[in-house]
Protein backbone atom coordinates (compact mmCIF):
# COMPACT_ATOMS: atom_id res chain seq x y z
CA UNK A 1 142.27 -18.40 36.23
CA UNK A 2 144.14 -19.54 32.96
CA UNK A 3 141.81 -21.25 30.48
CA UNK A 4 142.41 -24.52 29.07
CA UNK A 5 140.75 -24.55 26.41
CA UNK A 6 142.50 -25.06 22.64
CA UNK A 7 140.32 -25.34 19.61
CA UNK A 8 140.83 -27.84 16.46
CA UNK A 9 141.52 -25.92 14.26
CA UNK A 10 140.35 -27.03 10.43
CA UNK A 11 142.12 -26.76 6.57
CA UNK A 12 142.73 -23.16 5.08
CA UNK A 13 144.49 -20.29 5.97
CA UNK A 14 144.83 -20.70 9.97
CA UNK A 15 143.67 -17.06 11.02
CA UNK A 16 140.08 -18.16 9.14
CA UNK A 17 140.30 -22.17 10.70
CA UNK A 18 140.75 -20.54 13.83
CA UNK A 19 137.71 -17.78 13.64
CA UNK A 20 135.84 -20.84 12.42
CA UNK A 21 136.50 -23.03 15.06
CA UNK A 22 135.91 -20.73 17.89
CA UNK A 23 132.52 -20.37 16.21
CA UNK A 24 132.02 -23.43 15.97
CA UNK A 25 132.62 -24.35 19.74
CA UNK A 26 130.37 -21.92 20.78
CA UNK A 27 127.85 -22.73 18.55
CA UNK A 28 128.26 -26.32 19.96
CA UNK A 29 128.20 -25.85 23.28
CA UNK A 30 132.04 -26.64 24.33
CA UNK A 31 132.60 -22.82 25.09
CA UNK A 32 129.40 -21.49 26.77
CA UNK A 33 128.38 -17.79 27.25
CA UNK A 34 130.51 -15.76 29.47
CA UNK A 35 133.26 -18.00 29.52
CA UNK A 36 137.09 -16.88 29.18
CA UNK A 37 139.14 -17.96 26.45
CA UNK A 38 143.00 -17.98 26.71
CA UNK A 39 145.17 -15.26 26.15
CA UNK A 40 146.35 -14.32 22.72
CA UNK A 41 150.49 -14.86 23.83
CA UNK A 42 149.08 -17.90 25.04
CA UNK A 43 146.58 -19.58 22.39
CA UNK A 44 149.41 -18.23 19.96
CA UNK A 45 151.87 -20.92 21.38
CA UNK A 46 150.00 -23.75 21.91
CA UNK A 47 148.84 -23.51 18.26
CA UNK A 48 151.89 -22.27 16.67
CA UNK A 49 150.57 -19.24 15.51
CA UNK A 50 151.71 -15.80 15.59
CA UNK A 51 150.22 -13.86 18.32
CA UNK A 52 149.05 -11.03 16.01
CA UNK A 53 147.02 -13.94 13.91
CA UNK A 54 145.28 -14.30 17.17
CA UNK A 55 144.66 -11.41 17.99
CA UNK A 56 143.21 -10.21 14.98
CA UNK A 57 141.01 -12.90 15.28
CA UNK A 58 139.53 -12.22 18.17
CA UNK A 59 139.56 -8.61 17.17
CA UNK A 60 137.16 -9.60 14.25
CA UNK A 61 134.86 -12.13 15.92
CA UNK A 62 134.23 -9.08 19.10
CA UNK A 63 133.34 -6.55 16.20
CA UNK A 64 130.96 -9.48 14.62
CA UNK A 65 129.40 -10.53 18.39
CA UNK A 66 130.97 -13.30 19.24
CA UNK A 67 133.29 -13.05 22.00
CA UNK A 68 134.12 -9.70 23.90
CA UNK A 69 137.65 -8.19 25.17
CA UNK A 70 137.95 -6.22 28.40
CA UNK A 71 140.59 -4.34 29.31
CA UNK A 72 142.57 -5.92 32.13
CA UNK A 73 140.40 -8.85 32.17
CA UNK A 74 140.85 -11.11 28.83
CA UNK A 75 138.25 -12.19 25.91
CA UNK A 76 134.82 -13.87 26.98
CA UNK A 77 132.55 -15.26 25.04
CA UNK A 78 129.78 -12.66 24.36
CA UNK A 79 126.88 -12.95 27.24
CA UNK A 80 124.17 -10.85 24.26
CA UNK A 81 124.54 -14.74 22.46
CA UNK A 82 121.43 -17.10 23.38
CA UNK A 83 122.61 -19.65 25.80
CA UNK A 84 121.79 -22.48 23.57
CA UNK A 85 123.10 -21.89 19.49
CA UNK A 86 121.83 -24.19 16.33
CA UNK A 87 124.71 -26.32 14.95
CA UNK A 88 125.98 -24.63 11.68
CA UNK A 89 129.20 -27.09 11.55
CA UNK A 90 127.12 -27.42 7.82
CA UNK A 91 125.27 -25.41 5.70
CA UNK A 92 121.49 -26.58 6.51
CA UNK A 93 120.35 -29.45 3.55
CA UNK A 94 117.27 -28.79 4.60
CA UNK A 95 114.18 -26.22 4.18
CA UNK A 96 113.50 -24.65 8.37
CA UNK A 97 109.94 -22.99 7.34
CA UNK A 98 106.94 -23.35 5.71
CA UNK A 99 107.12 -23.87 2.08
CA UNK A 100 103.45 -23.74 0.33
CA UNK A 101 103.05 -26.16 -2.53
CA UNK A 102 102.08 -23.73 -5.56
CA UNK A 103 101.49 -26.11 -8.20
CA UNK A 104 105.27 -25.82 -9.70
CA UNK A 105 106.36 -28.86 -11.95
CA UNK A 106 110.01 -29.37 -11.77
CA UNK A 107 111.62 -29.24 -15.13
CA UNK A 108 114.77 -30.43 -17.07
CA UNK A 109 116.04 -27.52 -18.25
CA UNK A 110 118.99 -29.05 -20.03
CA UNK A 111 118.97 -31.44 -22.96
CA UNK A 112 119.86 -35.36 -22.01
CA UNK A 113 123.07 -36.69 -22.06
CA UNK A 114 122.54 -38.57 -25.74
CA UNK A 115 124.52 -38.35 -28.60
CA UNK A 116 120.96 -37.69 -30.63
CA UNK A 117 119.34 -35.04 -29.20
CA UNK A 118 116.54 -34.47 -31.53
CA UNK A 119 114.83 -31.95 -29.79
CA UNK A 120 112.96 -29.19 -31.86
CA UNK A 121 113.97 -25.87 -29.94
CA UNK A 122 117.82 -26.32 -30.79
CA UNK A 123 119.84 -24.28 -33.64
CA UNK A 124 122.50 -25.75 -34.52
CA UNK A 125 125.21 -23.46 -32.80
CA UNK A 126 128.07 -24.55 -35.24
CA UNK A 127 126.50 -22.34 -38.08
CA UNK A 128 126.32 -19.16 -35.84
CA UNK A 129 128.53 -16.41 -36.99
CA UNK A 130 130.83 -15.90 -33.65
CA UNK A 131 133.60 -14.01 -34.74
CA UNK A 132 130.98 -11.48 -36.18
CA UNK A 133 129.12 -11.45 -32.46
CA UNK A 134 132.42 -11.06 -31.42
CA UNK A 135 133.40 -8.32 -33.20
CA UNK A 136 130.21 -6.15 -32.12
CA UNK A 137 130.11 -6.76 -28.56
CA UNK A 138 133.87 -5.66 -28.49
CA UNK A 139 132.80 -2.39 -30.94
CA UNK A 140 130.26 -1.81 -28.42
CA UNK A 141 132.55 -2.15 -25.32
CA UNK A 142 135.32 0.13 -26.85
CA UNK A 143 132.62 2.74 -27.99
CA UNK A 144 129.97 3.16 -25.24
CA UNK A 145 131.16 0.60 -22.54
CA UNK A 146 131.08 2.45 -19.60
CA UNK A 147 127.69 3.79 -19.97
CA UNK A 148 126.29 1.04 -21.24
CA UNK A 149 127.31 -1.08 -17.82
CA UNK A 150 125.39 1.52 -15.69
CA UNK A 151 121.60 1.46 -15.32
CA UNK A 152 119.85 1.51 -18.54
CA UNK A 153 115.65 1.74 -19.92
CA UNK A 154 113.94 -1.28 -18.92
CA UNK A 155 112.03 -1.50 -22.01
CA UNK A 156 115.26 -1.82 -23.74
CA UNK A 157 117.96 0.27 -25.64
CA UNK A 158 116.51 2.58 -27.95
CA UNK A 159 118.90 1.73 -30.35
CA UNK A 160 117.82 -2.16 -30.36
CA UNK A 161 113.99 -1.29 -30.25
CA UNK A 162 114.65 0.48 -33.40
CA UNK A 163 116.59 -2.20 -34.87
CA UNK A 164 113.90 -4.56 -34.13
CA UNK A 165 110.87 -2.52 -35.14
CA UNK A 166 112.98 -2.07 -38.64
CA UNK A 167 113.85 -5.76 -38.88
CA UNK A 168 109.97 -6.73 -37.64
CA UNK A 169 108.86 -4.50 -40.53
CA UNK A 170 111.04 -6.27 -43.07
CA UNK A 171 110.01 -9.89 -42.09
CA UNK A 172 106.65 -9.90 -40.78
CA UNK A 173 104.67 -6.80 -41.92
CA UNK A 174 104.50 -5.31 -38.34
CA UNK A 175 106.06 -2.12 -37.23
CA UNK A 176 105.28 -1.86 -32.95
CA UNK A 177 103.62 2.21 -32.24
CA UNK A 178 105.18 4.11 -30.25
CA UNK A 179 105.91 2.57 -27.08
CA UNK A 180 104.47 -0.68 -27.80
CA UNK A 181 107.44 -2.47 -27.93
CA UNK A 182 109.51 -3.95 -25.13
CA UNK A 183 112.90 -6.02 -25.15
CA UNK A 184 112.91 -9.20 -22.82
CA UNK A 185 115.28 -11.91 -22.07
CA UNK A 186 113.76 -14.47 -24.55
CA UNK A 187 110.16 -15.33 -24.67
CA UNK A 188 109.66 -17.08 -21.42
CA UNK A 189 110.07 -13.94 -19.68
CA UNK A 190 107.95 -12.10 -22.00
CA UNK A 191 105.43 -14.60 -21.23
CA UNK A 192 105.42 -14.92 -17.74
CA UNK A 193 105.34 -10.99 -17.57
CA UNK A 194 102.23 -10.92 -19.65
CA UNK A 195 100.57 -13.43 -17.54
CA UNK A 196 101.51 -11.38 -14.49
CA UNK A 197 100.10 -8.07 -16.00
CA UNK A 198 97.08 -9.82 -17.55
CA UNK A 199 95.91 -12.56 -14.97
CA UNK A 200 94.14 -12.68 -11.77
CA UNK A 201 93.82 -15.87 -9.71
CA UNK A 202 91.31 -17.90 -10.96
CA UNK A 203 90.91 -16.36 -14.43
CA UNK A 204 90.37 -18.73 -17.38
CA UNK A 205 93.09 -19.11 -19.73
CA UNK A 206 92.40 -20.98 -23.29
CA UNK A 207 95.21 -22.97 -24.47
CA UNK A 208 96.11 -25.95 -27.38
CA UNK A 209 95.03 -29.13 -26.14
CA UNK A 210 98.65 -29.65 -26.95
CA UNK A 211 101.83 -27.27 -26.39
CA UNK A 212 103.94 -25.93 -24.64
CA UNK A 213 104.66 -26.48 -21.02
CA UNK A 214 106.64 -24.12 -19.77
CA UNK A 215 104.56 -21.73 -21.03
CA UNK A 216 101.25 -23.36 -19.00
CA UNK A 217 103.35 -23.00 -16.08
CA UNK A 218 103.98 -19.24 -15.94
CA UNK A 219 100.49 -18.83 -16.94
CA UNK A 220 99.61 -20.89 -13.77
CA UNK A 221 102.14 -19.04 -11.58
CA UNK A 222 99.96 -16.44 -11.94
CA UNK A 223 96.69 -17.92 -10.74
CA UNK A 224 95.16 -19.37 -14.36
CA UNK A 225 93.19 -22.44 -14.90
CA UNK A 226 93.72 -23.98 -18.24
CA UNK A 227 90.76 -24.79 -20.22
CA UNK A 228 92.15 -26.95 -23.35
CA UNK A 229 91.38 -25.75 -27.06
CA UNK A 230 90.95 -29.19 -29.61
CA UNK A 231 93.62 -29.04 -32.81
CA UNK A 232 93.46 -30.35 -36.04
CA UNK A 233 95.92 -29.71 -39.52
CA UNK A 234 94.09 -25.87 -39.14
CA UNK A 235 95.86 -25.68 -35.62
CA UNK A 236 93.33 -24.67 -32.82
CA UNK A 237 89.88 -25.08 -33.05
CA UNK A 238 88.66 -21.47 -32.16
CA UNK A 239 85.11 -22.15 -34.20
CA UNK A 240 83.44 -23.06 -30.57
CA UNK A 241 85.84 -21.07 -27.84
CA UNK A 242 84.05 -21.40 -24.30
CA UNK A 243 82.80 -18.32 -22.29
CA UNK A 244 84.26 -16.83 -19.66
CA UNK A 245 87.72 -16.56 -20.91
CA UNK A 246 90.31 -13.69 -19.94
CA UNK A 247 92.85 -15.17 -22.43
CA UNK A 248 93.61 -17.34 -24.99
CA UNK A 249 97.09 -18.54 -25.86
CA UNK A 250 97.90 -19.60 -29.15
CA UNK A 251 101.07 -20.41 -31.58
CA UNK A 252 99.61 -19.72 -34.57
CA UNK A 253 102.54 -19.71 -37.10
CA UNK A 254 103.70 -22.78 -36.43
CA UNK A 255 101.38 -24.71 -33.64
CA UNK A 256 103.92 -26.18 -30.93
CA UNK A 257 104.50 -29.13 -31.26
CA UNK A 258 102.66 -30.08 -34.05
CA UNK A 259 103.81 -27.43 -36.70
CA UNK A 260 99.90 -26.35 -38.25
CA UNK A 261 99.66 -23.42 -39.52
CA UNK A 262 96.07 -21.74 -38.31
CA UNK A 263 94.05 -21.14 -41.08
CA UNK A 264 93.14 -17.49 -42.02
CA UNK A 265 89.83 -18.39 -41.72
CA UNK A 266 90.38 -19.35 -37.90
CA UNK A 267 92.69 -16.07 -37.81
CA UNK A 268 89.71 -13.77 -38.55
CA UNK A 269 87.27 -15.53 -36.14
CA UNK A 270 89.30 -15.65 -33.43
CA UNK A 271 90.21 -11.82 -33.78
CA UNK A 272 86.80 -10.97 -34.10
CA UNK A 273 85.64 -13.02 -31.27
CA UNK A 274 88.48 -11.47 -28.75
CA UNK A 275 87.23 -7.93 -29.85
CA UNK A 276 83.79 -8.55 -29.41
CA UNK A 277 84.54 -10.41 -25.90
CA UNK A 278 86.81 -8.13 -24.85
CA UNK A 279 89.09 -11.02 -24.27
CA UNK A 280 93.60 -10.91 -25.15
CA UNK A 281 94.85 -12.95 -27.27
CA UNK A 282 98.61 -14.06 -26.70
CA UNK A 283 100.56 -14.97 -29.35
CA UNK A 284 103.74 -16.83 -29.15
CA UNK A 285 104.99 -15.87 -32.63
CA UNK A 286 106.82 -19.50 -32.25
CA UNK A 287 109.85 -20.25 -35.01
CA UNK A 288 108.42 -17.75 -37.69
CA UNK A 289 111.80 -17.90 -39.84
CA UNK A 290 111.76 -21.27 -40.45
CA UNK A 291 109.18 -21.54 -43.24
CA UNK A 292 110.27 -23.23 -46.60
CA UNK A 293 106.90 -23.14 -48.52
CA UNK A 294 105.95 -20.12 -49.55
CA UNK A 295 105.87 -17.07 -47.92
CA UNK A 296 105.72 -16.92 -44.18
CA UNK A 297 102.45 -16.19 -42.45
CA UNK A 298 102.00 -12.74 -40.54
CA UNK A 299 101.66 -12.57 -37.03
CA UNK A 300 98.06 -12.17 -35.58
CA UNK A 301 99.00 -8.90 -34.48
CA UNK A 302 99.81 -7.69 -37.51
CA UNK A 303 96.01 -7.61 -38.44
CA UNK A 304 94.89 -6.37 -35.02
CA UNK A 305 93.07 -3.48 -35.12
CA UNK A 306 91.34 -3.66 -32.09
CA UNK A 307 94.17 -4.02 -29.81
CA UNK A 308 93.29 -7.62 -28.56
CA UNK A 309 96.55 -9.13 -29.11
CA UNK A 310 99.82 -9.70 -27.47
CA UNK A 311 102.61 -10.95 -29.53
CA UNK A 312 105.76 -12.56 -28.10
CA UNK A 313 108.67 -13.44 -30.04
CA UNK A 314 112.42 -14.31 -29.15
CA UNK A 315 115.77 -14.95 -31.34
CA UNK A 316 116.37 -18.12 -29.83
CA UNK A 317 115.79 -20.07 -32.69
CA UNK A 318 116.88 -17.66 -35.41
CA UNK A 319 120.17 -16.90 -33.50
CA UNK A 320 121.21 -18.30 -29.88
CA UNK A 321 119.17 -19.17 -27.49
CA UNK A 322 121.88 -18.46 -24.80
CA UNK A 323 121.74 -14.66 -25.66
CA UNK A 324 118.23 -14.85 -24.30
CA UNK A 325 116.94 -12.30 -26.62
CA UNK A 326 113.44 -11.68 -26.90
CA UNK A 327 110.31 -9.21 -27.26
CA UNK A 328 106.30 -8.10 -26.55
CA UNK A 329 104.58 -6.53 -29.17
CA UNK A 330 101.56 -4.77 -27.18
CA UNK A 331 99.30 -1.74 -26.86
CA UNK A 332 101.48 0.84 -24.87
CA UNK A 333 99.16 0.83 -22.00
CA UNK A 334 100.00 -3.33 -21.24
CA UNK A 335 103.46 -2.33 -22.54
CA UNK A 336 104.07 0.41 -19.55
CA UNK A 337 102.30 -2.43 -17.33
CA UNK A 338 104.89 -4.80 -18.13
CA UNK A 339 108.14 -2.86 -17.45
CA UNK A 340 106.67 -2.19 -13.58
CA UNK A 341 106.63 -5.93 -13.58
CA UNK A 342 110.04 -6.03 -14.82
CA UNK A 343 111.65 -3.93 -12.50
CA UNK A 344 110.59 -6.15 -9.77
CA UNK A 345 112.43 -8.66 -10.85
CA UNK A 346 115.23 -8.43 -13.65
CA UNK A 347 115.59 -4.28 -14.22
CA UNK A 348 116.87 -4.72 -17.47
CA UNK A 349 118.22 -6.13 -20.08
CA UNK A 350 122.02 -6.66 -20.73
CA UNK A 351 122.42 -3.29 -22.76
CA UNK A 352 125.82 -4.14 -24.11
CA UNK A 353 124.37 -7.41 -25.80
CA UNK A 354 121.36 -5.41 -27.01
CA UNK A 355 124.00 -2.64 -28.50
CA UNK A 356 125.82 -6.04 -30.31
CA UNK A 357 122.40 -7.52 -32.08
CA UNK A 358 121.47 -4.41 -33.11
CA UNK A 359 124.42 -3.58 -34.86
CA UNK A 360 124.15 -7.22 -36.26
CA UNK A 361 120.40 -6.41 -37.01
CA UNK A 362 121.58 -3.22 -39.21
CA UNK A 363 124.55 -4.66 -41.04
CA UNK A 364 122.82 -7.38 -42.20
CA UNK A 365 124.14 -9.87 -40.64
CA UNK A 366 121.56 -11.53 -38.88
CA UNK A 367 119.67 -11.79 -42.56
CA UNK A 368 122.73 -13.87 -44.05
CA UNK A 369 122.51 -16.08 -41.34
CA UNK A 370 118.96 -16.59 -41.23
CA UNK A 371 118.97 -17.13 -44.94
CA UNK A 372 122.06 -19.63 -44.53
CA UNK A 373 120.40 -21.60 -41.54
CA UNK A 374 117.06 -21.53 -43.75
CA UNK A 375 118.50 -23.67 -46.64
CA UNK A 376 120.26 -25.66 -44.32
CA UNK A 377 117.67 -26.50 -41.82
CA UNK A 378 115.38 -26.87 -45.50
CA UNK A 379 117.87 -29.76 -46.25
CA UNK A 380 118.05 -31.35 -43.59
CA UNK A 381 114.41 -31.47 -42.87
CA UNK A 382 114.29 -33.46 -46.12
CA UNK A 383 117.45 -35.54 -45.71
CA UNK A 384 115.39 -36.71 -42.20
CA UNK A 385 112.55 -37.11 -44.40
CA UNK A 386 114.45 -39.53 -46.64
CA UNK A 387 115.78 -41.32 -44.09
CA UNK A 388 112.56 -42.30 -42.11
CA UNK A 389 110.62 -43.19 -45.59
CA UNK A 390 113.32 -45.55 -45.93
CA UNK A 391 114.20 -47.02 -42.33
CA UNK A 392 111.36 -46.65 -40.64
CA UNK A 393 107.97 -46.52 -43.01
CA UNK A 394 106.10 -46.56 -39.45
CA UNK A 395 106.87 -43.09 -37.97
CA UNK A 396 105.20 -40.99 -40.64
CA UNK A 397 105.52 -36.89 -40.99
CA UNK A 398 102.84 -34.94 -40.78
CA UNK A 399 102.90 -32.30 -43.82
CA UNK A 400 103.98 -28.99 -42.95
CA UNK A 401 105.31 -25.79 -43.98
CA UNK A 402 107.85 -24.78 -41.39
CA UNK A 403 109.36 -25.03 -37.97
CA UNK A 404 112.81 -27.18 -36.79
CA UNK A 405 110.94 -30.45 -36.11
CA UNK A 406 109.10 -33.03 -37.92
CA UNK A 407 105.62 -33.67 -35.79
CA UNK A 408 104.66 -37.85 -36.79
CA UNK A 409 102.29 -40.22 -36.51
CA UNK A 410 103.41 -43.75 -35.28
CA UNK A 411 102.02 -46.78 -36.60
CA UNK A 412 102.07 -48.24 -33.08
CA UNK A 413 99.60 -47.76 -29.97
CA UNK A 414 100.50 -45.48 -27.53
CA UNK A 415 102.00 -46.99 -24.57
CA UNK A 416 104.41 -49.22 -27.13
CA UNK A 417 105.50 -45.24 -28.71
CA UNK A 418 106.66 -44.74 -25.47
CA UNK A 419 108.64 -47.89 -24.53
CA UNK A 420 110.16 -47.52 -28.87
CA UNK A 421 111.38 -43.79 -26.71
CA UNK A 422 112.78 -45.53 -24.02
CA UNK A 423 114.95 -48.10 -26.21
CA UNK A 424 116.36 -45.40 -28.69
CA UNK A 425 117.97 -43.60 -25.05
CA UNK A 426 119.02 -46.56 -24.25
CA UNK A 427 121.10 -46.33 -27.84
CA UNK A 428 121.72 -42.54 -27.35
CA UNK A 429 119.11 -41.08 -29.46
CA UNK A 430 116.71 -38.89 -27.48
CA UNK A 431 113.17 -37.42 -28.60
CA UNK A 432 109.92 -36.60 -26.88
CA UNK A 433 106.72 -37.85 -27.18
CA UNK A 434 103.58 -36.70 -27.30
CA UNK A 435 102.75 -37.20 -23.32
CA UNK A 436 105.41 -34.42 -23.27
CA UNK A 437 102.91 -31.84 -24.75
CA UNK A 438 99.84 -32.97 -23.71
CA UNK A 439 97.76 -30.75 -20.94
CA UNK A 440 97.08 -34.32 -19.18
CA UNK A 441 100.07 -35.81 -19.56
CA UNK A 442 98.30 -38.41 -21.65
CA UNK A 443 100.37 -40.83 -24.11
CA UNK A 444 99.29 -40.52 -28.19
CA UNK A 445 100.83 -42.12 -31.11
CA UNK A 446 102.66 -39.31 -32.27
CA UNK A 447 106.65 -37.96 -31.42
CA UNK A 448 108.28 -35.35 -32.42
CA UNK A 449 111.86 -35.11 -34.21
CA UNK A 450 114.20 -32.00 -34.51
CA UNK A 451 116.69 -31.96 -37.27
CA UNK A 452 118.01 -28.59 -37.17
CA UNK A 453 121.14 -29.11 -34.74
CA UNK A 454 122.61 -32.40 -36.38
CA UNK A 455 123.72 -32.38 -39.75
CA UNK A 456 123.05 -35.23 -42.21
CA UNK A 457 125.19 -37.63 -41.53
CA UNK A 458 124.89 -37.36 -37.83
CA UNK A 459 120.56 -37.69 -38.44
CA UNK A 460 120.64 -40.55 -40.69
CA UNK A 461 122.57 -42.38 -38.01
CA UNK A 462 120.24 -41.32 -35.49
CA UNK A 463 117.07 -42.88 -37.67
CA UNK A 464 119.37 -46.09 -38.23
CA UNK A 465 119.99 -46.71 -34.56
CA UNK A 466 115.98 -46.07 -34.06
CA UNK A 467 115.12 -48.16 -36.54
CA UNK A 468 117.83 -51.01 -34.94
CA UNK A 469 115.52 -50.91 -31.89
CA UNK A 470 111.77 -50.26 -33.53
């Protein structure tokens, strides 16, 4: 018996609209299992197709399941299909299973739509030297290219471990052992792959009272609860840590948000205490070359002797933060831990990149630049200074050696901080506040203002339009 049936056939090429719509249809229920679809001379003509078009169509939906040709007979619809199909005219919007609620906060992960964004993580990306990055990654590509797009060492190219454990030397009086060093993609991953190595649910994780989020969360992705440490101008108060700690994890250099320095006397006590407790210390070795006042501080690890601390550093700040460029400082043993984590989830780095910055490393380059963006982010800092001494004698900086963001007080209670916030979006100046770095999400007189990624014309306007809606 001839089969009536003709399909509607969608946009796009009409070999794929027609696979698609015979799909479809049987999917839907308006061709059912077993049932004969016209011939391919036939279907051809109704449809205006060529008759090859349909029969390589219903060549390629028999391999795939759907329908089957017999010899003498014609094309049926397959009878190994269910008898009743879900819908799939659509991708599903929706989640079909299960998912457990594991305590994830969703995040903005880009910055706000404002002409001011004076957020404290951000270079300015106009000052980075491009056609030098350039130049390297295409040195790299003509020289070792092909092998350096095959599999490579998770831990990261030996020639950019070197490059880093020279440049590390240079700047902050730490040169990794042997096979204590590995190469991540930025600090968050270093992080989270500490936590993962380190942390079993329900172990007890010390951190500042205020900080960093997204580090809190990859510490609580792997099973810690977060027992707050008090600041002050010396940075954490480690003078009275609780018991029963497995970790502690600090920014020492440059306490995030609120730029302290932690006092060597705080240094040596907390090292001691993690030796004799047997407990790690993580260090997020946050904006170390951004210090104008004197001499940098070293990193905790630098002093370790009893193998207690992690260190985790990145050259987001110093160079892009798109190149996602990073590192753990560790005792081999963690170090070796670490890459098995890796390889579960990210193999390796991007070798060719990590070929580029280490040629950047050994020419010097990435010194100029650091030394540029120093004096310029120095100037700025104090042009922003200026400015708020002037239009806005309220919002008061705290005094500190370093970092890409002034931390202030506001001479204001807390809930009317946060609606001053809301006004300056509303004339394209963005900033956060300190419920943004609070472990309880509570509201504090205090905000916090980058300056490093505007220059100073573009951040005294951003202070004037503040200070038009203070």
């Amino acid at each position: 018996m001839r089969s009536s049936y003709e399909p509607m056939l969608g946009e796009g090429p009409k070999g794929r609209a027609l696979g698609a719509a015979i799909q479809h249809d049987v999917q839907r229920g308006r061709l059912v299992v077993g049932e004969r679809l016209p011939g391919a001379r036939s279907l051809a003509g109704r449809l205006g197709l060529a008759r090859g078009t349909v029969d390589r169509v219903y060549e390629e939906l028999s391999a795939e399941g759907w329908l089957v040709r017999r010899s003498g007979e014609g094309t049926f619809v397959s009878d190994r299909l269910p008898t009743a199909l879900p819908d799939a005219v659509v991708a599903a919007s929706g989640v079909g299973f299960d998912l457990p609620d594991q305590g994830l906060t969703r995040r903005k992960v880009v910055p706000p739509p404002t002409r001011f964004a004076l957020l404290g993580g951000r270079p300015d990306l106009r000052l980075l030297p491009l056609d030098e990055l350039a130049r390297a990654y295409r040195r790299v590509l003509r020289g070792r290219g092909r092998r350096l797009v095959d599999y490579g060492p998770p831990e990261g190219t030996p020639r950019l471990k070197k490059a880093l454990s020279d440049w590390l030397a240079e700047t902050r009086s730490l040169r990794p052992v042997e096979g204590g060093l590995l190469v991540t993609r930025g600090s968050q991953q270093g992080l989270y792959l500490v936590a993962r190595a380190l942390l079993r649910p329900g172990d007890r994780v010390g951190v500042e009272a205020m900080g960093y989020p997204p580090a809190w969360e990859a510490l609580r992705a792997a099973g810690a609860v977060l027992v707050p440490l008090a600041l002050d101008d010396e940075g954490a108060r480690v003078d009275a840590l609780p018991s029963g700690l497995r970790a502690v994890y600090v920014t020492p250099h440059h306490q995030y948000p609120t730029g302290a320095t932690l006092s060597a006397g705080r240094r040596l006590r907390l090292l001691q205490w993690a030796a004799a407790e047997r407990v790690a210390v993580i260090e997020d070795d946050y904006d170390h070359e951004y210090h104008y006042e004197g001499p940098p501080v070293a990193p905790l690890v630098a002093a370790d002797r009893a193998g207690v601390v992690v260190s985790i550093g990145t050259l987001s700040k110093a160079f892009a933060p798109g190149l996602r460029m990073g590192w753990v400082v560790a005792p081999p043993v963690l170090i070796d831990r670490l890459v098995q984590w890796r390889l579960l989830v990210d193999r390796q780095g991007d070798q060719v990149m990590e070929h580029a910055v280490a040629e950047l490393i050994g020419d010097g380059v990435l010194g100029r630049h650091l030394r540029k963006t120093r004096r310029t982010y120095g100037s700025r800092r104090s042009v922003l200074r200026s400015a708020l001494r002037r239009a806005l004698p309220g919002v008061v900086p705290a005094d500190r050696p370093g970092g890409l963001a002034l931390w202030c007080r506001v001479d204001r209670s807390a809930d009317d901080v946060e609606a001053w916030a809301e006004r300056c979006r509303g004339v394209d100046v963005h900033f956060e506040t300190a419920s943004s770095y609070t472990l309880d999400g509570s509201a504090r007189p205090f905000v916090r203002l980058g300056f490093a990624c505007h220059d100073a014309g573009e951040l005294r306007e951003a202070v004037e339009r503040m200070a038009s809606v203070w």
